[in-house]
Protein backbone atom coordinates (compact mmCIF):
# COMPACT_ATOMS: atom_id res chain seq x y z
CA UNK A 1 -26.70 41.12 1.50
CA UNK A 2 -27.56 40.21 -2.30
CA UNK A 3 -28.26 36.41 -3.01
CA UNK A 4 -26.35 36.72 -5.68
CA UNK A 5 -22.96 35.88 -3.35
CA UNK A 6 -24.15 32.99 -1.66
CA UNK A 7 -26.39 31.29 -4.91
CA UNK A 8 -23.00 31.49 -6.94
CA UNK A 9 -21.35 30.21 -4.23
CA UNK A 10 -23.39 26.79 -4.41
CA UNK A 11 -22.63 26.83 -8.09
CA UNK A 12 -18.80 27.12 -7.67
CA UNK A 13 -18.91 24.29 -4.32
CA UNK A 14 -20.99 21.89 -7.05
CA UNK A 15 -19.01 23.00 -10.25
CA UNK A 16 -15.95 21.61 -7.32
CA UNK A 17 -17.07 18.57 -6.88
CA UNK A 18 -18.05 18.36 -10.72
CA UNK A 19 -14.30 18.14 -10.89
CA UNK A 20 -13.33 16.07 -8.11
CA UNK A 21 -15.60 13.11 -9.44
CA UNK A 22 -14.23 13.46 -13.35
CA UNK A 23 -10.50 13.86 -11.89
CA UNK A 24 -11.09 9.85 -10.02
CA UNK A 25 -12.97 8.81 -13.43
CA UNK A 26 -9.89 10.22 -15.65
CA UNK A 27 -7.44 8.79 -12.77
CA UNK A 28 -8.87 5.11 -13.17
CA UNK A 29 -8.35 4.70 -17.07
CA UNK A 30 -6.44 2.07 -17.03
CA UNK A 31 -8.03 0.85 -14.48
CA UNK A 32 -9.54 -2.97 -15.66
CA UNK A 33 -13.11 -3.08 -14.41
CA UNK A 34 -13.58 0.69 -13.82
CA UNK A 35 -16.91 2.02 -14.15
CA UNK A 36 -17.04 5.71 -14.77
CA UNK A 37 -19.42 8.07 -12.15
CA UNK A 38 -21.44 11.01 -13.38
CA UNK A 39 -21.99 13.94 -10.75
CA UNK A 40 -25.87 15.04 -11.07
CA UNK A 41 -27.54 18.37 -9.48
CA UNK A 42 -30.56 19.76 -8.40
CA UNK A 43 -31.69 23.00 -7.96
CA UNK A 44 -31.75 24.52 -4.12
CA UNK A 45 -35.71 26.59 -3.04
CA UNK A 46 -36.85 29.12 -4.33
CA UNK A 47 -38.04 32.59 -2.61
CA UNK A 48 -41.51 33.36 -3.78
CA UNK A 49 -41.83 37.04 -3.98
CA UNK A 50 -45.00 36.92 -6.27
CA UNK A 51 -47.53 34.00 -6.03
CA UNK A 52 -48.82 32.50 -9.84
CA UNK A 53 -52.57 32.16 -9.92
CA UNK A 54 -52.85 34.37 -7.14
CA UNK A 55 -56.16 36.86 -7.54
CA UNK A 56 -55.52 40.92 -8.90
CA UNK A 57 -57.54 43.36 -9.01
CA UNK A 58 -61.16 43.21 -10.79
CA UNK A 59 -60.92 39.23 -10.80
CA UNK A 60 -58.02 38.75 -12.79
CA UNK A 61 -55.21 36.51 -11.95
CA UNK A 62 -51.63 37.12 -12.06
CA UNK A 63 -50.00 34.76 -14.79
CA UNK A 64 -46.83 34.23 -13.64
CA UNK A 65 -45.14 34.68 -10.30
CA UNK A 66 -41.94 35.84 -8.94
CA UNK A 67 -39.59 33.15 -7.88
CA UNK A 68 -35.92 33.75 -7.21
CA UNK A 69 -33.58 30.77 -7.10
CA UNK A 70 -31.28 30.10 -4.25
CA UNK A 71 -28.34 27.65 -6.16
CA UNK A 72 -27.40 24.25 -6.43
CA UNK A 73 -26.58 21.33 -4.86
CA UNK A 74 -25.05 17.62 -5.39
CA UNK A 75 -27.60 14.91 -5.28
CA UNK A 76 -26.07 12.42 -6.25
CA UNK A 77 -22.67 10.36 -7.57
CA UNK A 78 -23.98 7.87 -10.38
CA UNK A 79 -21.90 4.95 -11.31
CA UNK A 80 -22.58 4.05 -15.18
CA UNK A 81 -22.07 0.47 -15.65
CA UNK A 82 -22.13 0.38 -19.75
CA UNK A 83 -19.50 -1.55 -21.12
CA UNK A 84 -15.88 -1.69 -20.77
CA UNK A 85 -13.65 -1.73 -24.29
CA UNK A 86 -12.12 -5.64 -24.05
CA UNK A 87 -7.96 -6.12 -24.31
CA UNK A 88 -6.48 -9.45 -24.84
CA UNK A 89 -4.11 -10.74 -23.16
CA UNK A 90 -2.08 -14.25 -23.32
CA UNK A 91 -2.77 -15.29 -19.60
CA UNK A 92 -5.49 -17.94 -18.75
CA UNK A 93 -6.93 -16.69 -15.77
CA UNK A 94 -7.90 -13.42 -17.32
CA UNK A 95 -11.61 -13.42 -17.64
CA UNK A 96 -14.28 -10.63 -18.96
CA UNK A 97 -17.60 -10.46 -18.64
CA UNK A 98 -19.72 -9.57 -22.18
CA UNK A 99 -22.79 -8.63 -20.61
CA UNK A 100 -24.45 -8.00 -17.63
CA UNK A 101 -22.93 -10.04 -14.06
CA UNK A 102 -20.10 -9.73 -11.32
CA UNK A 103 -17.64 -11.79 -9.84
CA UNK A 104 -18.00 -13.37 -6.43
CA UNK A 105 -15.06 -12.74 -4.15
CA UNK A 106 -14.52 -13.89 -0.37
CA UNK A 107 -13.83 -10.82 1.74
CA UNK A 108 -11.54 -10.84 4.65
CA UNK A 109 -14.00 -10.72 7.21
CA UNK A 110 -16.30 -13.36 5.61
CA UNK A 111 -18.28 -10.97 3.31
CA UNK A 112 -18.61 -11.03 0.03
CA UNK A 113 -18.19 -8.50 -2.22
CA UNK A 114 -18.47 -7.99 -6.06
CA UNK A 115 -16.44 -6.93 -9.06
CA UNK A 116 -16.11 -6.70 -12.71
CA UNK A 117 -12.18 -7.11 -12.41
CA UNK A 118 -11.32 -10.50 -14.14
CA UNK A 119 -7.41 -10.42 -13.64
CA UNK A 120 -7.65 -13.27 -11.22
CA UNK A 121 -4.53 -15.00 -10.58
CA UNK A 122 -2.90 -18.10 -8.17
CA UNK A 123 -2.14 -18.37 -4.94
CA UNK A 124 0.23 -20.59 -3.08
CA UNK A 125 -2.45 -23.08 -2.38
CA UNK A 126 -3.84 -23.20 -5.99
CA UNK A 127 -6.89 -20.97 -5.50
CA UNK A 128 -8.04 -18.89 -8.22
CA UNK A 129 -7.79 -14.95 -6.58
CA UNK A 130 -7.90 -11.67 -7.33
CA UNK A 131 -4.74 -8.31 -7.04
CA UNK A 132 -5.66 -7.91 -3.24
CA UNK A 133 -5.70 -12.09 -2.37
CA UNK A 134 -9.72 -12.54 -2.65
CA UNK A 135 -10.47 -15.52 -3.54
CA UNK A 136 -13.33 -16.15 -6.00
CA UNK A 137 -15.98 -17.62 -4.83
CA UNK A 138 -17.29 -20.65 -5.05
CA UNK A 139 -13.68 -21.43 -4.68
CA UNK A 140 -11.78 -22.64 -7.68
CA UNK A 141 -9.26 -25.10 -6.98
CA UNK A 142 -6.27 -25.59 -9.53
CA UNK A 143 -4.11 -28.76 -9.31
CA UNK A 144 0.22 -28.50 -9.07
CA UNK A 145 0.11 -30.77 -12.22
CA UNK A 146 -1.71 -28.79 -14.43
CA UNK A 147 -0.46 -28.42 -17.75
CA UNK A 148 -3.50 -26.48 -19.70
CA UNK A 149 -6.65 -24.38 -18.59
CA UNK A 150 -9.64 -23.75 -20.35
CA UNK A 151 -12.41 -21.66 -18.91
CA UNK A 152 -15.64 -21.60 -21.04
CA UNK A 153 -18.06 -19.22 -21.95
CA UNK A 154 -20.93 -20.50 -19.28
CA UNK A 155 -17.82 -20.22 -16.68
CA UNK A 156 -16.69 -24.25 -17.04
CA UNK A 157 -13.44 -24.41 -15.04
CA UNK A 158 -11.75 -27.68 -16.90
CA UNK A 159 -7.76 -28.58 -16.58
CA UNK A 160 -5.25 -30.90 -18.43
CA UNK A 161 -3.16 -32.57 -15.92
CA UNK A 162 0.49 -33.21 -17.30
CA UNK A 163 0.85 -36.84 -18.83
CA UNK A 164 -3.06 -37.16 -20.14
CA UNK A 165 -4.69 -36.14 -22.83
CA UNK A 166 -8.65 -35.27 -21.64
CA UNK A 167 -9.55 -32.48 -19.66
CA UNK A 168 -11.71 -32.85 -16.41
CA UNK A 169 -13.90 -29.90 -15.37
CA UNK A 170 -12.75 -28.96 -11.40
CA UNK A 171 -15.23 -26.26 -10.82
CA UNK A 172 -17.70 -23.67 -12.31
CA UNK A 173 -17.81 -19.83 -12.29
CA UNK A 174 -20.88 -18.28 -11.02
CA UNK A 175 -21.99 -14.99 -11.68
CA UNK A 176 -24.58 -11.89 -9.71
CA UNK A 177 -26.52 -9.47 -10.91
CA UNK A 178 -28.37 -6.83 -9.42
CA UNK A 179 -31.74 -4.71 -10.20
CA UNK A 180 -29.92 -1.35 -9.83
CA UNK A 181 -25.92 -1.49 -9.87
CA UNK A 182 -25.91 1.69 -10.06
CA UNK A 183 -26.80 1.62 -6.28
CA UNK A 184 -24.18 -0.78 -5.12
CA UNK A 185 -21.46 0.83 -2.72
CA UNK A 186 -18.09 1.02 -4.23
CA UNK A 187 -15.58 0.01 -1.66
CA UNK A 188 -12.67 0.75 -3.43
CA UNK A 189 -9.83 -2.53 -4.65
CA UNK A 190 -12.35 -2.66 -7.73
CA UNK A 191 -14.97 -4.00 -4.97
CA UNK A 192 -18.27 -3.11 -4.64
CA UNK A 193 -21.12 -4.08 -2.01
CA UNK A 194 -24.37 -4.49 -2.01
CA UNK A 195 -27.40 -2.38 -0.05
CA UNK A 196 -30.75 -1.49 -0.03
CA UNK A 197 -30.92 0.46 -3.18
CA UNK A 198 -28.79 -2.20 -5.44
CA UNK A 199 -31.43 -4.82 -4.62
CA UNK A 200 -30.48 -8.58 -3.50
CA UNK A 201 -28.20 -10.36 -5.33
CA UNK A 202 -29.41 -12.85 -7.95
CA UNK A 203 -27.02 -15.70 -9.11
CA UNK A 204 -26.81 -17.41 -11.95
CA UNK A 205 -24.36 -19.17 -15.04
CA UNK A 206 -22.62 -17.00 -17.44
CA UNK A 207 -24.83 -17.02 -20.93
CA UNK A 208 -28.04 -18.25 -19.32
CA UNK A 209 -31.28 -16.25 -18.48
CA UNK A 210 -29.77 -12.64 -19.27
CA UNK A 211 -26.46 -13.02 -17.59
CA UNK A 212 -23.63 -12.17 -19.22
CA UNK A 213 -20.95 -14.79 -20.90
CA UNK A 214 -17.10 -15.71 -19.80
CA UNK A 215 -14.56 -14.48 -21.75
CA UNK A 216 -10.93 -16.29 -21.06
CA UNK A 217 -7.63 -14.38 -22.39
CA UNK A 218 -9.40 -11.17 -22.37
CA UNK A 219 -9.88 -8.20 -20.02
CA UNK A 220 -12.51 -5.74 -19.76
CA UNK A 221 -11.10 -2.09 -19.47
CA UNK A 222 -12.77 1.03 -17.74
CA UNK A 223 -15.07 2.56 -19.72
CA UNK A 224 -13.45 5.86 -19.02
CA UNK A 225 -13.50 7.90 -22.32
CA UNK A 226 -10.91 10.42 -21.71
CA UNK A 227 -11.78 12.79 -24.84
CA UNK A 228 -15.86 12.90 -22.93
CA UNK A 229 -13.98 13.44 -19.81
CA UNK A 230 -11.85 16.05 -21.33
CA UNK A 231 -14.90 17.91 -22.49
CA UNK A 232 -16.12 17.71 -19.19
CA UNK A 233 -14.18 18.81 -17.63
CA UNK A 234 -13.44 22.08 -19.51
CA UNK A 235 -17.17 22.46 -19.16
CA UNK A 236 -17.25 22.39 -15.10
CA UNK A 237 -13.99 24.88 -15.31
CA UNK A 238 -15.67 27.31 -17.44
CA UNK A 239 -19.25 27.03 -15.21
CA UNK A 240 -16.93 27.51 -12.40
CA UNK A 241 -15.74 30.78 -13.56
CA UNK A 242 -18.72 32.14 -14.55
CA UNK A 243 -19.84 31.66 -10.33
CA UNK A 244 -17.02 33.31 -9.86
CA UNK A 245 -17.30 36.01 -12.15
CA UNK A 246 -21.18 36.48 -10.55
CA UNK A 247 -19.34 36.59 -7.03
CA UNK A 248 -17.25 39.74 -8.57
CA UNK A 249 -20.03 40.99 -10.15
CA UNK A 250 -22.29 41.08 -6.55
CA UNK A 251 -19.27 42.47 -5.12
CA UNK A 252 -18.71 45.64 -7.36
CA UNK A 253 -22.68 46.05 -7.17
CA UNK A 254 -22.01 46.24 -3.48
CA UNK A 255 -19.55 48.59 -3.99
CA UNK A 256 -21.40 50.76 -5.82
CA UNK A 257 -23.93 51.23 -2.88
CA UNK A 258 -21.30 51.39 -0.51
CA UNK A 259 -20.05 54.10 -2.14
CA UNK A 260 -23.06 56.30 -2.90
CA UNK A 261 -23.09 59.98 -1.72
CA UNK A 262 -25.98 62.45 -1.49
């Protein structure tokens, strides 16, 4: 059986999942706090027919080998975490992050997980939460009589009560970073974990000692770019026909043999 067939194969399987992981990265566009994955490959063994270096006749030594690859494979799913393009909006509790940093939110099960979604909104008892209900921790507690909130850049939760004129600060944002995001487990809900590879997490205030700063009224978008995922894409159809085309070739060679006569 040629290698050809099943060394394609690989290459159509990878070119596959190629698709499947710029498909969820075009899907999440408008997704606020999306980071974009990248699908990267290595190459499968190789059969050594001819060893390089290996002794010939008389002394000599042969100068390059024979070595016939057997495919492809996924290695890994990369998230990117460069920056998101910023939207404002007119509501208060819509924060960004211009830099490096997470949010802190309070699982259900006592956990916490970790996201660069800033559309927080209010619950029924005041607390500052995310879409799914999280609350952000350390908690932030907003009074019934508010009238005005101002969140500053180093994460300074202060309100205006209705009838006074000051402000009093109620609570502080913190924010975590991480040596490698990239290795943080994504647990979908804009929610990711940490493990092993993403290293502990390190806390700190917004604008201080390389964390990145609050930004109130203003969202941070996925930094999906849909004309690079386009490209992409068109890319990992194209490789994927040219497997396929290397499967029909492999076949007619086949063929051919099949069909020899003396």
């Amino acid at each position: 059986m040629m290698r050809a067939l099943w060394t394609a194969a690989t290459g159509m399987m990878a070119q596959q999942m190629n698709v499947d992981v710029i498909a969820n990265n075009l899907a999440n566009v408008n997704t606020v706090g999306f980071k974009k994955s990248r699908a990267d490959f290595e190459d499968l063994l190789y059969q050594s027919m001819r060893q390089a270096g290996a002794n010939a006749a008389q002394g000599a030594q042969i100068p390059t080998g024979i070595e016939v690859g057997l495919g492809t494979h996924p290695v890994s799913i990369q998230k990117l975490f460069d920056q998101g393009t910023f939207e404002q909006t007119s509501n208060k509790l819509d924060l960004s992050i211009q830099g490096d940093g997470f949010f802190r939110v309070l699982m259900p099960d006592g956990t916490t997980g970790y996201t660069r979604d800033g559309s927080f909104k209010m619950d029924g008892q005041g607390r500052m939460v995310n879409s799914s209900g999280y609350a952000l921790d350390p908690e932030i507690l907003i009074p019934a009589d508010v009238k005005d909130i101002t969140i500053g850049s180093d994460g300074t939760v202060s309100v205006q009560r209705a009838g006074q004129q000051d402000y009093e600060q109620i609570g502080q944002i913190r924010l975590t970073r991480f040596v490698n995001p990239a290795g943080l487990s994504s647990l979908g809900q804009n929610i990711f974990k940490p493990n092993a590879a993403s290293g502990e997490p390190n806390e700190g205030t917004p604008g201080q000692e390389g964390f990145g700063s609050i930004g109130q009224g203003i969202l941070e978008m996925s930094n999906v770019k849909i004309v690079e995922e386009m490209v992409n894409m068109i890319v990992a159809q194209r490789a994927y026909e040219v497997n396929s085309k290397a499967i029909q070739t492999a076949d007619d060679m086949l063929n051919t043999a099949n069909n020899l006569r003396r």
